[in-house]
N, C-alpha and C. Protein backbone atom coordinates (compact mmCIF):
# COMPACT_ATOMS: atom_id res chain seq x y z
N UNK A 1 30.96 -0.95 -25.26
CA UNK A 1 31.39 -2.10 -24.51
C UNK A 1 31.02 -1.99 -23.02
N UNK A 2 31.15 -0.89 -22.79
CA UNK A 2 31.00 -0.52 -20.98
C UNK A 2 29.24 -0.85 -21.30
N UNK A 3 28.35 0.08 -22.08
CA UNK A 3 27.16 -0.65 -21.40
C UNK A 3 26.98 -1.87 -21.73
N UNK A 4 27.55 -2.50 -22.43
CA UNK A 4 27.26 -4.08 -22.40
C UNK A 4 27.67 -4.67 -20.86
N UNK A 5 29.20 -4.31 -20.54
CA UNK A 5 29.31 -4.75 -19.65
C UNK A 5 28.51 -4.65 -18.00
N UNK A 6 27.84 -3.38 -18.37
CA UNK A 6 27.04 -2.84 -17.28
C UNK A 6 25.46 -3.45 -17.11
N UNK A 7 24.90 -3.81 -18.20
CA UNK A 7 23.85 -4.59 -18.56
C UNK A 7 23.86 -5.67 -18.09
N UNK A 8 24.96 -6.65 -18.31
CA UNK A 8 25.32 -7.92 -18.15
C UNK A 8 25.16 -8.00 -16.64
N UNK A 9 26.19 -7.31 -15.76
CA UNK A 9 26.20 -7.42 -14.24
C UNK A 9 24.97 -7.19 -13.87
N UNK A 10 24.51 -6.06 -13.98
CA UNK A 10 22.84 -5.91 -13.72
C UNK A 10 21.58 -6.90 -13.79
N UNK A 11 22.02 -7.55 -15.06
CA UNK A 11 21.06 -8.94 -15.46
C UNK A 11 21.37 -9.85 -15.03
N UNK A 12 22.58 -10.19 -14.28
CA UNK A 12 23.02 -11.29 -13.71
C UNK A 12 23.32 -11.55 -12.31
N UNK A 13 22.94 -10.50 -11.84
CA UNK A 13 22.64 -10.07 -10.14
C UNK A 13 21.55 -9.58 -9.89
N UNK A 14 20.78 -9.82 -11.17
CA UNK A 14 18.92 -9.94 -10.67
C UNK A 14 18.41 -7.71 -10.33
N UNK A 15 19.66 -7.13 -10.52
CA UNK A 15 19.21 -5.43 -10.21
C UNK A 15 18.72 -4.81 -11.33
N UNK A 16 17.99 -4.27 -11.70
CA UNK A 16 17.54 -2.89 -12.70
C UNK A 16 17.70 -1.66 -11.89
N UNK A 17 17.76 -0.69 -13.25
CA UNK A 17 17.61 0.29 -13.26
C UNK A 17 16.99 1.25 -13.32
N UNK A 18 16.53 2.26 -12.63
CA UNK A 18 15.62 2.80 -12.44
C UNK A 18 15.69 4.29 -12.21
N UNK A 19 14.68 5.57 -13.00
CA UNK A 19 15.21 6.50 -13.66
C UNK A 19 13.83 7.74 -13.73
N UNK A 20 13.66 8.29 -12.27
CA UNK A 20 11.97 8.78 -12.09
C UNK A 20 12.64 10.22 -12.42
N UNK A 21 13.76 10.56 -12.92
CA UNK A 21 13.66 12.02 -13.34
C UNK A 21 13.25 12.40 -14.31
N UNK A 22 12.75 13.58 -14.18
CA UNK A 22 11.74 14.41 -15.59
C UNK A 22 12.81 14.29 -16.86
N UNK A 23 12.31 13.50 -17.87
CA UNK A 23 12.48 13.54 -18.99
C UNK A 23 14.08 12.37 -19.11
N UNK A 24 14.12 12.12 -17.89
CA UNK A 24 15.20 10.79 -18.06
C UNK A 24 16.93 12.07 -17.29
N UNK A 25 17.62 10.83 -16.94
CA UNK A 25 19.11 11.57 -16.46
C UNK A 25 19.74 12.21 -17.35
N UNK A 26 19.39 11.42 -18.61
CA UNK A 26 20.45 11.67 -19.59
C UNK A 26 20.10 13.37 -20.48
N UNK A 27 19.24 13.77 -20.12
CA UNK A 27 18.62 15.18 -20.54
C UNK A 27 18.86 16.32 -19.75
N UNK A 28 19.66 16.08 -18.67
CA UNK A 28 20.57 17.18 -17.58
C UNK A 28 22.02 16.94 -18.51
N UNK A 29 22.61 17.57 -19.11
CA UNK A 29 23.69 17.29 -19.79
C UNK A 29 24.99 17.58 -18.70
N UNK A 30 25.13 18.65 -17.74
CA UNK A 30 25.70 18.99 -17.11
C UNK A 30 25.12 18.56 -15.34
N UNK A 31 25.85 17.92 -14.34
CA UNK A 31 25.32 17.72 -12.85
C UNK A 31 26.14 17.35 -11.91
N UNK A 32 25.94 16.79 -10.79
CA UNK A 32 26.44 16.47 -9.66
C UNK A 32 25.08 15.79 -9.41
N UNK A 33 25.54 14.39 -9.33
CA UNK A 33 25.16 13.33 -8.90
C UNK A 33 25.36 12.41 -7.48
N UNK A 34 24.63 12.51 -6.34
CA UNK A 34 24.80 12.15 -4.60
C UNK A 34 24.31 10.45 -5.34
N UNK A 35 25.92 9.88 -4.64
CA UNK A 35 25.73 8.45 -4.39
C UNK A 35 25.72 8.21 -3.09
N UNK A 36 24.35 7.73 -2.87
CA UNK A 36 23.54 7.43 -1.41
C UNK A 36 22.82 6.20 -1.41
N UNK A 37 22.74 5.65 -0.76
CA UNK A 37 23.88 5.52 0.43
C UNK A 37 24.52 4.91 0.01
N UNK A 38 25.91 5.02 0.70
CA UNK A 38 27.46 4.48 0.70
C UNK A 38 27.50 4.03 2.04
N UNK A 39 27.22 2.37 1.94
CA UNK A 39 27.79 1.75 3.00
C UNK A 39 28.34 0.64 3.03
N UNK A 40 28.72 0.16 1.41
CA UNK A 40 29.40 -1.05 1.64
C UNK A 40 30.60 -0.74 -0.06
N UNK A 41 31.37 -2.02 -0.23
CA UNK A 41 32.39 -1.93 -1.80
C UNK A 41 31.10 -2.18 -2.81
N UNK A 42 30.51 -2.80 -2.67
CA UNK A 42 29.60 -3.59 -3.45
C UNK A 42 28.91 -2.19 -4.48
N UNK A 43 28.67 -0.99 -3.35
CA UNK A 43 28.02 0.46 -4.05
C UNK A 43 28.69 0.80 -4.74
N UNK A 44 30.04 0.33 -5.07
CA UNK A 44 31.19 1.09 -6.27
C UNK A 44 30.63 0.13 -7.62
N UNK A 45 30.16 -1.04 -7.70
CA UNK A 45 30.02 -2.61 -8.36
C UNK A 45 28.74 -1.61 -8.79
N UNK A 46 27.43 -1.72 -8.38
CA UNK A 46 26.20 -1.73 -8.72
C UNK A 46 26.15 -0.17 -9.27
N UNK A 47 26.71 0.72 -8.71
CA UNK A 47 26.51 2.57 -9.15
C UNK A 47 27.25 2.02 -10.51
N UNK A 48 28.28 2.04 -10.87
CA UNK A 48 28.96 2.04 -12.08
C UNK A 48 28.35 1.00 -13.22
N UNK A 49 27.66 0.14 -12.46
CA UNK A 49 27.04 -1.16 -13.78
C UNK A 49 25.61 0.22 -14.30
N UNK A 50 25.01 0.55 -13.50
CA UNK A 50 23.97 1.11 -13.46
C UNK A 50 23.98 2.52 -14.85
N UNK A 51 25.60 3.15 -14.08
CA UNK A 51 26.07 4.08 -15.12
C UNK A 51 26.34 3.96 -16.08
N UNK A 52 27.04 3.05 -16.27
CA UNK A 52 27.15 2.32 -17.93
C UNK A 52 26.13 2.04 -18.51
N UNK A 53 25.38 1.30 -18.28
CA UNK A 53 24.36 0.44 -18.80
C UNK A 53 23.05 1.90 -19.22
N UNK A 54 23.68 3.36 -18.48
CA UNK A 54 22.45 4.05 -18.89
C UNK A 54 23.46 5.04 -19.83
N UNK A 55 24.53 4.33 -20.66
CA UNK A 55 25.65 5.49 -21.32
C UNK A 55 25.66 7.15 -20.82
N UNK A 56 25.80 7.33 -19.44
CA UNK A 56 26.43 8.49 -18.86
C UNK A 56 27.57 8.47 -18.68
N UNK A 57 28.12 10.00 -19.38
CA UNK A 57 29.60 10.12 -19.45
C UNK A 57 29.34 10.69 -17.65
N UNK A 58 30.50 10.19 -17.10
CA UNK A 58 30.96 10.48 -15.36
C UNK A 58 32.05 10.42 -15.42
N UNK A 59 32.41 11.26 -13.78
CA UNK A 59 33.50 11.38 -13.64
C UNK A 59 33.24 11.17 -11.89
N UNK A 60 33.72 10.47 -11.24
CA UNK A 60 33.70 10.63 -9.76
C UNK A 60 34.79 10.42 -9.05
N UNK A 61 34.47 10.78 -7.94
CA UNK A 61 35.50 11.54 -6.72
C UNK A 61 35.28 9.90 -5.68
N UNK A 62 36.25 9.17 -5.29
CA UNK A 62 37.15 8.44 -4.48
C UNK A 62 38.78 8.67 -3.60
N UNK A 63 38.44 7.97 -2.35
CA UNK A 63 39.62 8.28 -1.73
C UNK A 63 40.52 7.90 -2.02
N UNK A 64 41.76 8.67 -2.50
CA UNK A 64 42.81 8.80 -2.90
C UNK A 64 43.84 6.84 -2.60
N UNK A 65 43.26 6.34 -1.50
CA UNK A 65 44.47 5.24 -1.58
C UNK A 65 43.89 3.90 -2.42
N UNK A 66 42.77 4.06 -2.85
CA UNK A 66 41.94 3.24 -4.36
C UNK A 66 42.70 3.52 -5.39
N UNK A 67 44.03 4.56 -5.54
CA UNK A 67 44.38 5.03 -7.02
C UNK A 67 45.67 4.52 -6.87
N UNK A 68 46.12 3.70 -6.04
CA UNK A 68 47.53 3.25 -5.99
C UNK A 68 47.71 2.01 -7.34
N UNK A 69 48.63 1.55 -7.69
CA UNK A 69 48.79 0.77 -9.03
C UNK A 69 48.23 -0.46 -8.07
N UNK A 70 47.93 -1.24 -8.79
CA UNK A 70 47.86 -1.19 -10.29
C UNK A 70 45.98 -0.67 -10.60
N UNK A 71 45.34 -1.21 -9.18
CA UNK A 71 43.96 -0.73 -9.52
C UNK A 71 43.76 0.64 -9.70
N UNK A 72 44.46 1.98 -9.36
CA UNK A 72 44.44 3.37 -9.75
C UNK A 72 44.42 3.42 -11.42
N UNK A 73 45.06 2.95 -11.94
CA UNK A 73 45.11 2.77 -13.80
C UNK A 73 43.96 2.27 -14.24
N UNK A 74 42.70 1.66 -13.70
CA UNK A 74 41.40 1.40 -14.05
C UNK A 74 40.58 2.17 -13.53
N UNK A 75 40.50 3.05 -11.98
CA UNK A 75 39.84 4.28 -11.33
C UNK A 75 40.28 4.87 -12.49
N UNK A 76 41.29 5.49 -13.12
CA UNK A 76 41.06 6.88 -13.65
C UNK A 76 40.88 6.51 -14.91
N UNK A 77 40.55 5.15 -15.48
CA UNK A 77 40.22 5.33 -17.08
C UNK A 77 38.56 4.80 -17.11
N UNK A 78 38.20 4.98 -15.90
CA UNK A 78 36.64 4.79 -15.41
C UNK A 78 35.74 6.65 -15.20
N UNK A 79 37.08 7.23 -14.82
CA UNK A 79 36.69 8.37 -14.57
C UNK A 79 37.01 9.14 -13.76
N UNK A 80 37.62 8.17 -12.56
CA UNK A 80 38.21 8.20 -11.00
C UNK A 80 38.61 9.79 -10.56
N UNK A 81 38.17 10.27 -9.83
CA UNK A 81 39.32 11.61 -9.25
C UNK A 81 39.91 11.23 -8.25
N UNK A 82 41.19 10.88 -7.83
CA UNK A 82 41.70 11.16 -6.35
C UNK A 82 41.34 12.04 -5.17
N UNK A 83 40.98 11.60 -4.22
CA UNK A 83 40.91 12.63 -3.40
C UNK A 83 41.26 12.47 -2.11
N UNK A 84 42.14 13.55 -1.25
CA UNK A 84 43.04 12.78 0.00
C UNK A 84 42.21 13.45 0.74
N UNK A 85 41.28 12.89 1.76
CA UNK A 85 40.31 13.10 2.72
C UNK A 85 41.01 13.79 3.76
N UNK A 86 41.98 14.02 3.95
CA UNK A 86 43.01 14.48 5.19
C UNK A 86 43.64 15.83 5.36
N UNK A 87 43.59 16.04 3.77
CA UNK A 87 44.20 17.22 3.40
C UNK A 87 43.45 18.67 2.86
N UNK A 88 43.55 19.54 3.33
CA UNK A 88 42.57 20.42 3.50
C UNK A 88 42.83 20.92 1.75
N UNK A 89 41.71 21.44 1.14
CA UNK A 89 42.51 21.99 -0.46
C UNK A 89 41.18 22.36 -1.03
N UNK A 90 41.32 23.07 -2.64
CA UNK A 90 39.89 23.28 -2.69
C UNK A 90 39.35 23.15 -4.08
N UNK A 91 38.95 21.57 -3.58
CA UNK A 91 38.38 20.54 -4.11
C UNK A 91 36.94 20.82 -4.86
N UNK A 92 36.29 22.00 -3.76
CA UNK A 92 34.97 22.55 -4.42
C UNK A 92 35.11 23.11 -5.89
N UNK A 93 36.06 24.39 -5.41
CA UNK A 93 35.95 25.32 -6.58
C UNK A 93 37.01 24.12 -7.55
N UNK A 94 37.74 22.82 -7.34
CA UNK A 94 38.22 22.60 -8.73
C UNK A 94 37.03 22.07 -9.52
N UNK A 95 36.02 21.30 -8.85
CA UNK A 95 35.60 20.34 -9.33
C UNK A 95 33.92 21.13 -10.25
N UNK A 96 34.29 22.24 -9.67
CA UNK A 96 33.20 23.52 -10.23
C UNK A 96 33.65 23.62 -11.30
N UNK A 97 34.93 24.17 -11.79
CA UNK A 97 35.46 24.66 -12.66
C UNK A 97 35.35 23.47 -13.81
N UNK A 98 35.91 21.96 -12.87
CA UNK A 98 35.66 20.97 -14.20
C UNK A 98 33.90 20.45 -14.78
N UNK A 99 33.07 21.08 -14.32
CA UNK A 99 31.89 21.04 -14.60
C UNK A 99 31.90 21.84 -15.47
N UNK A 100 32.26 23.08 -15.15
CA UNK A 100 31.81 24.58 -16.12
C UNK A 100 33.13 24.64 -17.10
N UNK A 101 33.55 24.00 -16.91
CA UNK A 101 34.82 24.78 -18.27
C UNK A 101 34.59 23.35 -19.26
N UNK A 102 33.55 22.32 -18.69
CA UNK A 102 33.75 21.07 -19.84
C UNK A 102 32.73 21.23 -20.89
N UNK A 103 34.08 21.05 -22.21
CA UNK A 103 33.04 21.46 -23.47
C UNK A 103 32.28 20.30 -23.76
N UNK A 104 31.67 18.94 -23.03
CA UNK A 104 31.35 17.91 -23.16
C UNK A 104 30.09 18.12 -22.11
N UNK A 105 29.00 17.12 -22.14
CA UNK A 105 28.35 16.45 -20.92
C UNK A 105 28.90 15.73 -19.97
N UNK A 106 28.93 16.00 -18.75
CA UNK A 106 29.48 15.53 -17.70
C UNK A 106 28.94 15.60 -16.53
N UNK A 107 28.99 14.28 -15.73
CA UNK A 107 28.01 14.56 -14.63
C UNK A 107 29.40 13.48 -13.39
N UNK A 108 29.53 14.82 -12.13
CA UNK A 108 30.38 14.33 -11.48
C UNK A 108 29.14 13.65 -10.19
N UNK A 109 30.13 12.42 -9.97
CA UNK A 109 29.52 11.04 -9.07
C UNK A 109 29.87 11.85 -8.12
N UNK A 110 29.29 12.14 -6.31
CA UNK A 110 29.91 12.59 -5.10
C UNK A 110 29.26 11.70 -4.35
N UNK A 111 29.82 10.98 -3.53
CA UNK A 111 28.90 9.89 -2.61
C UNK A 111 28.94 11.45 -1.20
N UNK A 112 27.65 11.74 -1.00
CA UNK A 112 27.26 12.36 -0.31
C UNK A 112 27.83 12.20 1.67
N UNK A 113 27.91 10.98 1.36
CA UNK A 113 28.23 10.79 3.26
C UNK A 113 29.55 10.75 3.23
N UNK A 114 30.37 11.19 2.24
CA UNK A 114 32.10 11.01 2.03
C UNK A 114 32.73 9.87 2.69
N UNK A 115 32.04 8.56 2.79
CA UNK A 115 32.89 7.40 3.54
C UNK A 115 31.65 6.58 3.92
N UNK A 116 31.98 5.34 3.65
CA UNK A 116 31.31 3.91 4.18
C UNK A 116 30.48 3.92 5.29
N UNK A 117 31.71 4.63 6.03
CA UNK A 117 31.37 4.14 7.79
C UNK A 117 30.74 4.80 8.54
N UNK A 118 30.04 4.71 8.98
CA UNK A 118 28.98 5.85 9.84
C UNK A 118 29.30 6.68 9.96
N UNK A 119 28.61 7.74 9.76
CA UNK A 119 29.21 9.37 10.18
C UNK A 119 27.43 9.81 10.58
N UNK A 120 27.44 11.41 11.23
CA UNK A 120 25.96 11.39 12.05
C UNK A 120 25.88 12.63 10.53
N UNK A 121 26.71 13.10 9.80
CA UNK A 121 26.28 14.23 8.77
C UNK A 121 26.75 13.81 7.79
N UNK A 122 25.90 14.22 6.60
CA UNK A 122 26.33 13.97 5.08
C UNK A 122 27.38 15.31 5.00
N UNK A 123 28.62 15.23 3.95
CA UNK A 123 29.24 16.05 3.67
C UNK A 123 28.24 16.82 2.45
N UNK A 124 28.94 18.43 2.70
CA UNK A 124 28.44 19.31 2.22
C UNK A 124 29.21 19.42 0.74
N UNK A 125 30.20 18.89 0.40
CA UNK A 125 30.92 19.25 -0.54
C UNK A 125 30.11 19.21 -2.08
N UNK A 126 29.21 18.27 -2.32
CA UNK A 126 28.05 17.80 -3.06
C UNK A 126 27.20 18.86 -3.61
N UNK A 127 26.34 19.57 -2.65
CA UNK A 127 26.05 20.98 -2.38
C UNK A 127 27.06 22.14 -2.91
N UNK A 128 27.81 22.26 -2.42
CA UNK A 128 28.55 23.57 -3.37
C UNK A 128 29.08 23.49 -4.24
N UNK A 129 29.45 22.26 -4.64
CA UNK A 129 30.34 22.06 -6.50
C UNK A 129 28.78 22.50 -7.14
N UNK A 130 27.44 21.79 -6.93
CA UNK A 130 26.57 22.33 -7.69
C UNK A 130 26.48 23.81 -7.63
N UNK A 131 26.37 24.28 -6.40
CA UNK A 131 26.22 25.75 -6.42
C UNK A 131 27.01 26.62 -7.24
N UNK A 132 28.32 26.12 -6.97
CA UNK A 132 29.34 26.69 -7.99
C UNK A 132 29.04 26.75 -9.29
N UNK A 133 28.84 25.72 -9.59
CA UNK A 133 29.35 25.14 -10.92
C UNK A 133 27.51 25.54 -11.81
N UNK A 134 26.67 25.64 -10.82
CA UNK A 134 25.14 26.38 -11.37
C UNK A 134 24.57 24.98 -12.44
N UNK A 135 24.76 23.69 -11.37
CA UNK A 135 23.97 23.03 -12.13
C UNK A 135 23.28 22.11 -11.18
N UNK A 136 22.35 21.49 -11.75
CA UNK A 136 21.38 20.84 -10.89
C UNK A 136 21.92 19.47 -9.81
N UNK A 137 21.25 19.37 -9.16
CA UNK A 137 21.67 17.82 -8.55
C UNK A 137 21.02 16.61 -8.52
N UNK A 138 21.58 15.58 -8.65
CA UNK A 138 20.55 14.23 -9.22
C UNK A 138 20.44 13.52 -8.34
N UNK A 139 19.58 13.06 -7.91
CA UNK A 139 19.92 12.16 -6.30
C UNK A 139 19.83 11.23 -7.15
N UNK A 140 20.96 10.27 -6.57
CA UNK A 140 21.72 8.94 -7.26
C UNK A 140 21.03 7.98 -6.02
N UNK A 141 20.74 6.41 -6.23
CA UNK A 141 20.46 5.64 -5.18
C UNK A 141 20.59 4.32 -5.43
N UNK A 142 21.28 3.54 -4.06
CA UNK A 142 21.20 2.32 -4.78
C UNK A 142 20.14 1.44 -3.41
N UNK A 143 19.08 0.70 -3.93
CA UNK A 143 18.53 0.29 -2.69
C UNK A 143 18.57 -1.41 -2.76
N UNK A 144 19.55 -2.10 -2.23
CA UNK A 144 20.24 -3.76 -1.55
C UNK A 144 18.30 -4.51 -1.09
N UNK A 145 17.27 -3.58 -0.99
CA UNK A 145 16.33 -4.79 -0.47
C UNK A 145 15.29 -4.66 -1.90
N UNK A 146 15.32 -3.90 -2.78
CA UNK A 146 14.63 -3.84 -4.42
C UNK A 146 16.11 -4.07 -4.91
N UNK A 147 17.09 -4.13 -4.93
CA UNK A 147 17.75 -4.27 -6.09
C UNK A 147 18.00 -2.93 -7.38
N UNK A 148 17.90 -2.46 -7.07
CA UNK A 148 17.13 -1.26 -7.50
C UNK A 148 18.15 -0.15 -7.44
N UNK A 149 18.79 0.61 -8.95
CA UNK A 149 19.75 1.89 -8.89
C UNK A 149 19.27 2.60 -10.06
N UNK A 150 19.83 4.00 -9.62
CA UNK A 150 19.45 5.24 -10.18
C UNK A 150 19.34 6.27 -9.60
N UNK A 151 18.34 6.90 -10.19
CA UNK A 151 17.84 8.49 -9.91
C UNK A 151 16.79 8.68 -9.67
N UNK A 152 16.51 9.46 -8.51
CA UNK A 152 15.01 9.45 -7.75
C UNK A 152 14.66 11.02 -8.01
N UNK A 153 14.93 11.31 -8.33
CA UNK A 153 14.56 12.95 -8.96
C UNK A 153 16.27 13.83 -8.90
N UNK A 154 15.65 15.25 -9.49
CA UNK A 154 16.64 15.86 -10.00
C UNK A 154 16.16 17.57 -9.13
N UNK A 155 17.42 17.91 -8.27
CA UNK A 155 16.85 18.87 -7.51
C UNK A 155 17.56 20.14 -7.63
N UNK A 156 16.87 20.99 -7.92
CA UNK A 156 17.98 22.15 -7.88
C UNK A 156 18.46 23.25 -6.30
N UNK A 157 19.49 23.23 -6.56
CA UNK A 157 19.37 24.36 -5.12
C UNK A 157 19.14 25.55 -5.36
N UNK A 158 18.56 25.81 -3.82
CA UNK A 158 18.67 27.30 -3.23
C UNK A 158 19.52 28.09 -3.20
N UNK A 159 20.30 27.63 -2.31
CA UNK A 159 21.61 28.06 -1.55
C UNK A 159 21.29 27.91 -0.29
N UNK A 160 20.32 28.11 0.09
CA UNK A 160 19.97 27.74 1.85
C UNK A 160 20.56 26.19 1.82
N UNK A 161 21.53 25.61 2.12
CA UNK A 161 22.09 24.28 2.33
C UNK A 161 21.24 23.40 3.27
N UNK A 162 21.12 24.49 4.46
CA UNK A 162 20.40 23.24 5.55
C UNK A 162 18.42 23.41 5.30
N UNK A 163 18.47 24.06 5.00
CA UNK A 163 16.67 23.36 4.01
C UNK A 163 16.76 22.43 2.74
N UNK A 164 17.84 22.96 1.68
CA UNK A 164 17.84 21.86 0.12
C UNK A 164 17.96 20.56 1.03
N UNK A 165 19.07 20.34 2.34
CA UNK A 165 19.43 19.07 2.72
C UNK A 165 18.47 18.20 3.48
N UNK A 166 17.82 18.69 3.80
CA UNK A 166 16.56 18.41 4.96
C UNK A 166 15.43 17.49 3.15
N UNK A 167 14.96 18.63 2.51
CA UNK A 167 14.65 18.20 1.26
C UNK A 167 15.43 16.90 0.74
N UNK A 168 16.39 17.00 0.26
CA UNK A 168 17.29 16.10 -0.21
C UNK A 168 16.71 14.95 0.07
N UNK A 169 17.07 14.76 1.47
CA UNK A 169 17.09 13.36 2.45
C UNK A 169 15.56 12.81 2.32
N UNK A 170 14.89 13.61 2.25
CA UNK A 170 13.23 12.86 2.64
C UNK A 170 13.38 12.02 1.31
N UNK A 171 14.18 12.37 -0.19
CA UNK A 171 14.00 11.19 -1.07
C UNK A 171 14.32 9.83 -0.40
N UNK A 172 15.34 9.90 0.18
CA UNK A 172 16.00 8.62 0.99
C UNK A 172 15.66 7.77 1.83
N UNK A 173 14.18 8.28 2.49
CA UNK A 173 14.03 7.86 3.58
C UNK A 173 13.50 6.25 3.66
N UNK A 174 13.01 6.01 2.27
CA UNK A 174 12.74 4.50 1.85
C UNK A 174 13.54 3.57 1.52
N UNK A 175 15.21 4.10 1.28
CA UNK A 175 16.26 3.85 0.47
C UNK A 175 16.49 2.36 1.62
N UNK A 176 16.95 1.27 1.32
CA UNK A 176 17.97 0.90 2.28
C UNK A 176 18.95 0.10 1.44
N UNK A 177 20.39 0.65 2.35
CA UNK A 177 21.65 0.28 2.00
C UNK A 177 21.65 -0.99 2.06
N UNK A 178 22.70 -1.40 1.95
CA UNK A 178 23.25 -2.94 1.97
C UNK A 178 23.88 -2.86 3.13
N UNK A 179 24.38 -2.31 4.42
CA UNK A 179 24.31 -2.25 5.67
C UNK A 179 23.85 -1.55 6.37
N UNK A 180 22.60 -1.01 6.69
CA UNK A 180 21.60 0.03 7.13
C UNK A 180 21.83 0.95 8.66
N UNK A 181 22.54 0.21 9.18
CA UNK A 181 23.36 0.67 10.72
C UNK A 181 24.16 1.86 9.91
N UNK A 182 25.06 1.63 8.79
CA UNK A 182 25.52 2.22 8.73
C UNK A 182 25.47 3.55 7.68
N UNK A 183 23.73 4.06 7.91
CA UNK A 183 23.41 5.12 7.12
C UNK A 183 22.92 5.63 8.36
N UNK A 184 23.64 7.11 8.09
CA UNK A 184 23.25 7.81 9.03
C UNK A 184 21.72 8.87 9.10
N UNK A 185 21.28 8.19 7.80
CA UNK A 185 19.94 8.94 7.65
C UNK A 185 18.99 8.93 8.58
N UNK A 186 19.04 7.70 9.70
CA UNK A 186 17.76 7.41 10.58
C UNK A 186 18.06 8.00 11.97
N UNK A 187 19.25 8.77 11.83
CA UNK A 187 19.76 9.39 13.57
C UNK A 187 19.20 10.99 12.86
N UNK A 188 18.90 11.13 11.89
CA UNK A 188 18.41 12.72 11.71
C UNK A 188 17.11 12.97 11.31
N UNK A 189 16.49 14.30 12.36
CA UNK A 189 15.29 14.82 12.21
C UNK A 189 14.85 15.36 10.78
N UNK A 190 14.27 14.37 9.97
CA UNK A 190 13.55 14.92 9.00
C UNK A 190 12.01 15.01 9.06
N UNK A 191 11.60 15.75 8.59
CA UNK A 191 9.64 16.21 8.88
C UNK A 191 9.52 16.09 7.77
């Protein structure tokens, strides 16, 4: 039912889907998936039609005051994790553990810039659940001037954070959001 329903929105807001990783998303059984850019509600609408419509089981991470009733009872039967941006806790190693201890395929959603609104750095948290958890990362994308969501390749880390991230980003650099001021990709030196 979900990919019907995910099909439908997609076909009826004129977006496809689109899927340049080796051998397709759905052949990483285990990941951490960067939803990039995050700059408007609309990226919660188009990432999830996109997800459905390509039957990936997910699970993703949102700020905690999205889970209040009555809309919290549809976040978490979507997949939703709570998460209180304020409160220091450790969110890495849980969300490691729910990668590696799941006897299922599962690929956790992390919107990489942790918030809408301009910030000058992507959060790192993205980066070490994979590291932890020893599985690959999928750069997720949604681009507002193609219409256009998915996966632009599938990257594994180093551990050197500030080279994989430098890497990372050059996928992005064509990406544009649905409010472009507010990606902080174009205030940073990438070569």
């Amino acid at each position: 039912m979900l990919k019907f329903i995910g099909k439908l929105i997609l076909q009826f807001s004129g977006w496809k889907v689109i899927d340049n990783t080796p051998n397709g998303v759905k052949s990483y059984p285990r990941a951490v998936i960067i939803a990039a850019p995050h700059t408007s509600n609309w990226d919660y609408f188009f990432c999830m039609a996109a997800i459905y419509s390509v039957e990936l089981p997910i699970r993703y991470l949102a700020k905690d005051s999205l889970f209040k009733f009555p809309l919290g009872i549809l976040m978490r039967a979507l997949g939703g994790i709570p998460v209180n941006r304020k409160q220091k806790n450790n969110l890495v190693d849980e969300m490691a553990k729910l990668i590696s201890d799941s006897n299922k395929n599962i690929h956790l959603i992390v919107p990489a810039e942790g918030t809408r609104s301009y910030t000058s750095e992507w959060k790192s948290g993205f980066y070490h659940i994979a590291v932890k958890a020893q599985v690959p990362i999928v750069l997720g994308f949604l681009d507002f001037k193609k219409k256009e969501a998915g996966f632009l390749e599938v990257f594994y880390p180093t551990g050197n954070y500030a080279t994989d991230l430098v890497e990372i980003q050059r996928y992005y650099l064509n990406i544009t959001p649905k409010y472009p001021s507010l990606f902080s990709l174009k205030d940073q030196k990438i070569d």
